[in-house]
PDB file of N, CA and C in Angstrom:
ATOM      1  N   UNK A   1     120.453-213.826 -11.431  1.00  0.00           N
ATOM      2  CA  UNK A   1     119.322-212.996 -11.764  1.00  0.00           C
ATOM      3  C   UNK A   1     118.958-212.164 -10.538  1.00  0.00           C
ATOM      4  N   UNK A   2     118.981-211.156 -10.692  1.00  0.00           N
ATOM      5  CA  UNK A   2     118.247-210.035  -9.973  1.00  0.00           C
ATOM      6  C   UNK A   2     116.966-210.312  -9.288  1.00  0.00           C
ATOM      7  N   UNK A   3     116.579-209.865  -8.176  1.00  0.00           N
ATOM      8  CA  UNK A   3     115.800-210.625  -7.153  1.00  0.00           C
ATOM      9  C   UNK A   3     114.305-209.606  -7.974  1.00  0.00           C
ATOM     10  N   UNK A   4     114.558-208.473  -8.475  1.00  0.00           N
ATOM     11  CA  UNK A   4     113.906-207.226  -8.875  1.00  0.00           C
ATOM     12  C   UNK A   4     113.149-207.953 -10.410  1.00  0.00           C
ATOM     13  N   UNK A   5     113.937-208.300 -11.195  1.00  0.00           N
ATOM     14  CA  UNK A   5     113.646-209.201 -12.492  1.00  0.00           C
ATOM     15  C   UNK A   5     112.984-210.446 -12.155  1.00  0.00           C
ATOM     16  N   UNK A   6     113.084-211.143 -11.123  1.00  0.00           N
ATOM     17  CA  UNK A   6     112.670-212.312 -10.701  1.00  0.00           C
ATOM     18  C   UNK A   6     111.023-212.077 -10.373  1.00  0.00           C
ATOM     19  N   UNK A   7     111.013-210.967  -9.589  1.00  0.00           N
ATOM     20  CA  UNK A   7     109.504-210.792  -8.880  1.00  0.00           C
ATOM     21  C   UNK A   7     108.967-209.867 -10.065  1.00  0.00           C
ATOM     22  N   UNK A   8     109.168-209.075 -11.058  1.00  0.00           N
ATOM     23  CA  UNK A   8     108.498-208.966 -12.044  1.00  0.00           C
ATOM     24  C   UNK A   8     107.784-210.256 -13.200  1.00  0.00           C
ATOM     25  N   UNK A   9     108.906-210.857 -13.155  1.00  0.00           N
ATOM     26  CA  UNK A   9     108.090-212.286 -13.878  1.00  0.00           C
ATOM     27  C   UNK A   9     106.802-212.628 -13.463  1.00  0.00           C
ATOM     28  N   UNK A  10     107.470-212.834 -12.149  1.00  0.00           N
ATOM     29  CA  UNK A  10     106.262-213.675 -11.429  1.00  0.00           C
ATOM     30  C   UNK A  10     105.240-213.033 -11.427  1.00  0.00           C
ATOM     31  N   UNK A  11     105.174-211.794 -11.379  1.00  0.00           N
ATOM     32  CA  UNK A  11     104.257-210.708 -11.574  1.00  0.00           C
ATOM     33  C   UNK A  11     103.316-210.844 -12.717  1.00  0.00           C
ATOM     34  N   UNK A  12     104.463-210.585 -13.901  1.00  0.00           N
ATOM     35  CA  UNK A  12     103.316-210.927 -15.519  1.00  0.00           C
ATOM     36  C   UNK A  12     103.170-212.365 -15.855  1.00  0.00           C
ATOM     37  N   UNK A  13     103.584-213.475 -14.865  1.00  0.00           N
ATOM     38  CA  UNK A  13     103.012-214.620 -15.145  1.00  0.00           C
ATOM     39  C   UNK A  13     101.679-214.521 -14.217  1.00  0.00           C
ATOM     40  N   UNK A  14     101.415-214.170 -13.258  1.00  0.00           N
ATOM     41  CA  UNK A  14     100.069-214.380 -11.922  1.00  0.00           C
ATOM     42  C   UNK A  14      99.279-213.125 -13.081  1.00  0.00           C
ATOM     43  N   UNK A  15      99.187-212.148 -13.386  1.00  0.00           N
ATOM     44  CA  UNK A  15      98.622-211.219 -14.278  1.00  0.00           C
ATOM     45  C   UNK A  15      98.257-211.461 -15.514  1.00  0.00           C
ATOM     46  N   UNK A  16      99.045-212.529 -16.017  1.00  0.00           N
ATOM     47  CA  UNK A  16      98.234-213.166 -17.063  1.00  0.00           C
ATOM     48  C   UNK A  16      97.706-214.372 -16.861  1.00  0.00           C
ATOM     49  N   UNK A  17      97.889-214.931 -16.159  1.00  0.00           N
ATOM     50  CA  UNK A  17      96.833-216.215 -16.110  1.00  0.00           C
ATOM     51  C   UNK A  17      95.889-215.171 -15.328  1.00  0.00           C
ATOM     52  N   UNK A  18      95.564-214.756 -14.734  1.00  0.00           N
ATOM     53  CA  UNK A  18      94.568-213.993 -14.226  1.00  0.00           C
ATOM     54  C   UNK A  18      93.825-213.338 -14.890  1.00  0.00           C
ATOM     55  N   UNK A  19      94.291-212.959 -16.261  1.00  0.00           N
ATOM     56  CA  UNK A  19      93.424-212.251 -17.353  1.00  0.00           C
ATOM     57  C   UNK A  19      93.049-213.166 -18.262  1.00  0.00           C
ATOM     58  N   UNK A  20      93.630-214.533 -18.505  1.00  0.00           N
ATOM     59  CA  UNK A  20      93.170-215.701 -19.135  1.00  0.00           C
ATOM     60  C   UNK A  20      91.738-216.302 -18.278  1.00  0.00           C
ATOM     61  N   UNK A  21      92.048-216.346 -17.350  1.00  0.00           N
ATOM     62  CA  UNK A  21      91.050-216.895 -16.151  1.00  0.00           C
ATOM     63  C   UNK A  21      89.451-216.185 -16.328  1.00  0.00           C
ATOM     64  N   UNK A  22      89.672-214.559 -16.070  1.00  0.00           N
ATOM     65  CA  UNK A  22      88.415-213.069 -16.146  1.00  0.00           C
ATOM     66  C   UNK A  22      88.166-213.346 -17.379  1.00  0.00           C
ATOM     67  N   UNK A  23      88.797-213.654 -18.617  1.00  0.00           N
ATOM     68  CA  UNK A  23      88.417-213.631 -20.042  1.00  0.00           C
ATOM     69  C   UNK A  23      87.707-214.821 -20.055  1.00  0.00           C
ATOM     70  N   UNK A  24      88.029-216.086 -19.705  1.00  0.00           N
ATOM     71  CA  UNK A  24      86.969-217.064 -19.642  1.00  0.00           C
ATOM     72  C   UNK A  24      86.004-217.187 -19.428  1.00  0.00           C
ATOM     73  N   UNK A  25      85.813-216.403 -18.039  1.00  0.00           N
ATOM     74  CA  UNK A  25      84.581-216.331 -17.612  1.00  0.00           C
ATOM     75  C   UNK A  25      83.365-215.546 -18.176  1.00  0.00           C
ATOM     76  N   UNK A  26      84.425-214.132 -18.620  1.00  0.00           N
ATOM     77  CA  UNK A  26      83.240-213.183 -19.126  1.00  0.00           C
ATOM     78  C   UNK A  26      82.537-213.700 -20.631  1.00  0.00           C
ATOM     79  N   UNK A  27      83.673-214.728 -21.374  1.00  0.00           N
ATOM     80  CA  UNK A  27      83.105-215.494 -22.508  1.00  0.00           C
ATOM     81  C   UNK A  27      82.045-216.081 -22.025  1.00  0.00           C
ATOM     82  N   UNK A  28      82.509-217.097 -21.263  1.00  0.00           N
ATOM     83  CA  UNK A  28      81.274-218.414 -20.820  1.00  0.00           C
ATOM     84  C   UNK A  28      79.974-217.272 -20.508  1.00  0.00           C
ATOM     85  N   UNK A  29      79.615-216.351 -19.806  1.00  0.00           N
ATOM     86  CA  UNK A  29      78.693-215.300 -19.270  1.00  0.00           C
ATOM     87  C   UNK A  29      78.211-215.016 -20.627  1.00  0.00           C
ATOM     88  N   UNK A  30      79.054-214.157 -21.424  1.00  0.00           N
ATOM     89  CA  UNK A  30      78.761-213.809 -22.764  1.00  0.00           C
ATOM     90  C   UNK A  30      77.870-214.899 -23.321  1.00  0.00           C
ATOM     91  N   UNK A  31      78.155-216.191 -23.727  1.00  0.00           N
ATOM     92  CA  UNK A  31      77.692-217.252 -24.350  1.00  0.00           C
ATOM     93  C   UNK A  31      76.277-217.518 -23.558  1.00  0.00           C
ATOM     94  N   UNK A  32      76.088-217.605 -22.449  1.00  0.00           N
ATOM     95  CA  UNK A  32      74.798-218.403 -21.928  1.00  0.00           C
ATOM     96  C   UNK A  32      74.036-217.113 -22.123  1.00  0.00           C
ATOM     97  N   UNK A  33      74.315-215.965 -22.175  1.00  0.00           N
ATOM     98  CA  UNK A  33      73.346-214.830 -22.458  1.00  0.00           C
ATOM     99  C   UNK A  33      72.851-214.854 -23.625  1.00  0.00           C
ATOM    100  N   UNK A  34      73.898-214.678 -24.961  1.00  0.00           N
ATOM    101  CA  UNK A  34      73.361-215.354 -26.191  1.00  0.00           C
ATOM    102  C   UNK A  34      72.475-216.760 -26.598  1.00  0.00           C
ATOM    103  N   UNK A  35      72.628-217.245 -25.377  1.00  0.00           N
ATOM    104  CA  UNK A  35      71.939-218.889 -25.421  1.00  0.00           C
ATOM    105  C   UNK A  35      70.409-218.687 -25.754  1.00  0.00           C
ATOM    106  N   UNK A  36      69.997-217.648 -24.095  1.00  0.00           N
ATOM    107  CA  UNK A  36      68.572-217.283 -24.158  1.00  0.00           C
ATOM    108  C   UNK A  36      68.063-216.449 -24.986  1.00  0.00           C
ATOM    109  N   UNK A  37      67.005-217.047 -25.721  1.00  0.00           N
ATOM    110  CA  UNK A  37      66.263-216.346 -26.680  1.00  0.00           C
ATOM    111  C   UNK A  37      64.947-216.024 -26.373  1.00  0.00           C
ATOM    112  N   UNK A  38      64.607-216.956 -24.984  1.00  0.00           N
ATOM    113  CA  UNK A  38      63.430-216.348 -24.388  1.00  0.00           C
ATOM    114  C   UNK A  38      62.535-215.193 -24.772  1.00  0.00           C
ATOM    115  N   UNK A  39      63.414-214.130 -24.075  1.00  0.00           N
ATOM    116  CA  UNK A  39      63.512-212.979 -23.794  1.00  0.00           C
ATOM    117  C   UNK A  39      63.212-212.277 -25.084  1.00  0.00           C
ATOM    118  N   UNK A  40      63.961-212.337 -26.611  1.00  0.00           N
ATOM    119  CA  UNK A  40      63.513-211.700 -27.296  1.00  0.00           C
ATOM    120  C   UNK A  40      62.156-211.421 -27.822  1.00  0.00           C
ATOM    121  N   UNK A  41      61.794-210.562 -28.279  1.00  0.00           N
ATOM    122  CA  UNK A  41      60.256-210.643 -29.196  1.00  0.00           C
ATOM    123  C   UNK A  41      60.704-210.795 -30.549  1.00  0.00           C
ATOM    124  N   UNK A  42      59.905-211.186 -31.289  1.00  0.00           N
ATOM    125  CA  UNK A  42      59.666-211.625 -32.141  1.00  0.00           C
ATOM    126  C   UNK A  42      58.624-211.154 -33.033  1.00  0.00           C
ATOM    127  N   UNK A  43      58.956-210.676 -34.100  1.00  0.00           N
ATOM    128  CA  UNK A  43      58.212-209.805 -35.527  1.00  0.00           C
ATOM    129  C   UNK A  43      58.406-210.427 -36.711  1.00  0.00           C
ATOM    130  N   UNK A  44      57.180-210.083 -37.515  1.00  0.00           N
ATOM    131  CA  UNK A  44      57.105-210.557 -38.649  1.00  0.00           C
ATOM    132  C   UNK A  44      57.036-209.712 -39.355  1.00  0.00           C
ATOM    133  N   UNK A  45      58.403-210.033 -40.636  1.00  0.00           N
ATOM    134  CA  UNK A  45      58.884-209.429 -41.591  1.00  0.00           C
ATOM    135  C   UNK A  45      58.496-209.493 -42.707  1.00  0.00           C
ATOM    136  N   UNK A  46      58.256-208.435 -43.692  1.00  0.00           N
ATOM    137  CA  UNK A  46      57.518-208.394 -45.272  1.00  0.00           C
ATOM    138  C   UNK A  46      58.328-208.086 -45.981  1.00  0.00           C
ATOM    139  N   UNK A  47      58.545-208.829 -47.188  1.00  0.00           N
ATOM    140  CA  UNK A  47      59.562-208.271 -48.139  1.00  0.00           C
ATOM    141  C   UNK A  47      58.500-208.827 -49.260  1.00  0.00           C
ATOM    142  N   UNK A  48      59.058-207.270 -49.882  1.00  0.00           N
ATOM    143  CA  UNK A  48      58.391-207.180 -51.251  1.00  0.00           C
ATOM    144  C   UNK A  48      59.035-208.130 -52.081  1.00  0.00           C
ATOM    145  N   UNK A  49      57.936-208.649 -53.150  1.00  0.00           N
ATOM    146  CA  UNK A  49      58.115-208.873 -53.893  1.00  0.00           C
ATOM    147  C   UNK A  49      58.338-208.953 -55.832  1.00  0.00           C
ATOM    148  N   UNK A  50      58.192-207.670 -55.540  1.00  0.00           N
ATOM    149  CA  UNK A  50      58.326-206.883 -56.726  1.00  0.00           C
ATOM    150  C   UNK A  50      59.475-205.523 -56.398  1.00  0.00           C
ATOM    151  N   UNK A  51      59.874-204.740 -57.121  1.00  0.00           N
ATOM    152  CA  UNK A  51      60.597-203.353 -56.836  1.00  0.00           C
ATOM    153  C   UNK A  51      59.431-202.900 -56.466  1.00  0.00           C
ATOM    154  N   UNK A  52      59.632-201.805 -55.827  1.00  0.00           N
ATOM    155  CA  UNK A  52      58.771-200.353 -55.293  1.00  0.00           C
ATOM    156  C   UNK A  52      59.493-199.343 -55.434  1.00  0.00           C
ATOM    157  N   UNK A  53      58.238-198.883 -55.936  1.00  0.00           N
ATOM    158  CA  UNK A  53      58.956-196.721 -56.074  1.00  0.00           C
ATOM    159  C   UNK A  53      58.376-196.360 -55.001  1.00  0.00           C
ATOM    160  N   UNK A  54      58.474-194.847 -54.514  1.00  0.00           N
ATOM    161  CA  UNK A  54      58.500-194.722 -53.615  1.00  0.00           C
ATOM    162  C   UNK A  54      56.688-193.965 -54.023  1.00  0.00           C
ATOM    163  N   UNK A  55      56.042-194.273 -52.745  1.00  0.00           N
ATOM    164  CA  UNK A  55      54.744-193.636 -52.629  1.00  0.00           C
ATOM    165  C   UNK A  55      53.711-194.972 -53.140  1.00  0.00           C
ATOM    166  N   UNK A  56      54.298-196.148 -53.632  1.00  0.00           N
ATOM    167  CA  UNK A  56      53.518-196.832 -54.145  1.00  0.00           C
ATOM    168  C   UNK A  56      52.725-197.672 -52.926  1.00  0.00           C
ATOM    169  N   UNK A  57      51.086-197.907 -53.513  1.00  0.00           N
ATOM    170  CA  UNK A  57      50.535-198.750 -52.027  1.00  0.00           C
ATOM    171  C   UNK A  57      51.090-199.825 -52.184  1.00  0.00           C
ATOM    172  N   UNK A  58      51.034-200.391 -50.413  1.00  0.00           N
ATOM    173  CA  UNK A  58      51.219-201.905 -50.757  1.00  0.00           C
ATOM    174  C   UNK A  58      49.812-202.349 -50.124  1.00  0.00           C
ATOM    175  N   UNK A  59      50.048-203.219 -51.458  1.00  0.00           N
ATOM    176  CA  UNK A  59      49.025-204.810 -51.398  1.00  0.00           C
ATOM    177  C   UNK A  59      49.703-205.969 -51.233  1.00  0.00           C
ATOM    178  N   UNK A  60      48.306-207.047 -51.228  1.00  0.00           N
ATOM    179  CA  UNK A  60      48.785-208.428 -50.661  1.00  0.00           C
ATOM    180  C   UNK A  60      49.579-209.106 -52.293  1.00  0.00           C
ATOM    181  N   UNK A  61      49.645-208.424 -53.609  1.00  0.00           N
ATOM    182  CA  UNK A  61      50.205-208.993 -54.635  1.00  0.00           C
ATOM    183  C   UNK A  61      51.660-208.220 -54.910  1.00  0.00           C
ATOM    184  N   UNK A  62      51.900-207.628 -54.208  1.00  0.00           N
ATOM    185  CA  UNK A  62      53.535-206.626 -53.949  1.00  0.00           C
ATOM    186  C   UNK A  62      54.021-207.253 -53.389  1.00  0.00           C
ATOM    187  N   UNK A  63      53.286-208.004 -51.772  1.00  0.00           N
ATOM    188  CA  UNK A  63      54.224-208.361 -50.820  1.00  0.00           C
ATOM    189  C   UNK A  63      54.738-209.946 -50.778  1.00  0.00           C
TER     190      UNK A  63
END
C-alpha cells in the first residue's frame, strides 16, 4: 500500500471520529438547553368553544 493511501485513511478515520466527537457535544448542549424551561413565559390560551364567524363578540359562553 502506498504510503499516500495510507495517510489519507488515517486522515478520514481522525476526521470522523472528530465529527462524531463535535456532534456529541453540540447534541448534549442542544439537550440541556431544551431541558430549561425556566426561561420561557408562559400564556394562557382560549379556544372556542363553539364555531365563530368572523366579527362575532366573544363571551365567557363561546369560550
Amino acid at each position: 500500500m502506498r504510503a499516500n493511501t495510507l495517510i489519507m485513511i488515517v486522515l478520514a478515520g481522525v476526521f470522523g471520529v472528530l465529527a462524531v466527537v463535535l456532534a456529541n457535544i453540540w447534541l448534549a448542549s442542544q439537550r440541556n438547553a431544551m431541558a430549561r424551561t425556566d426561561d420561557v413565559p408562559h400564556d394562557t390560551v382560549v379556544v372556542a368553544a363553539i364555531p365563530l364567524k368572523f366579527g362575532d363578540t366573544l363571551t365567557e359562553d363561546k369560550l
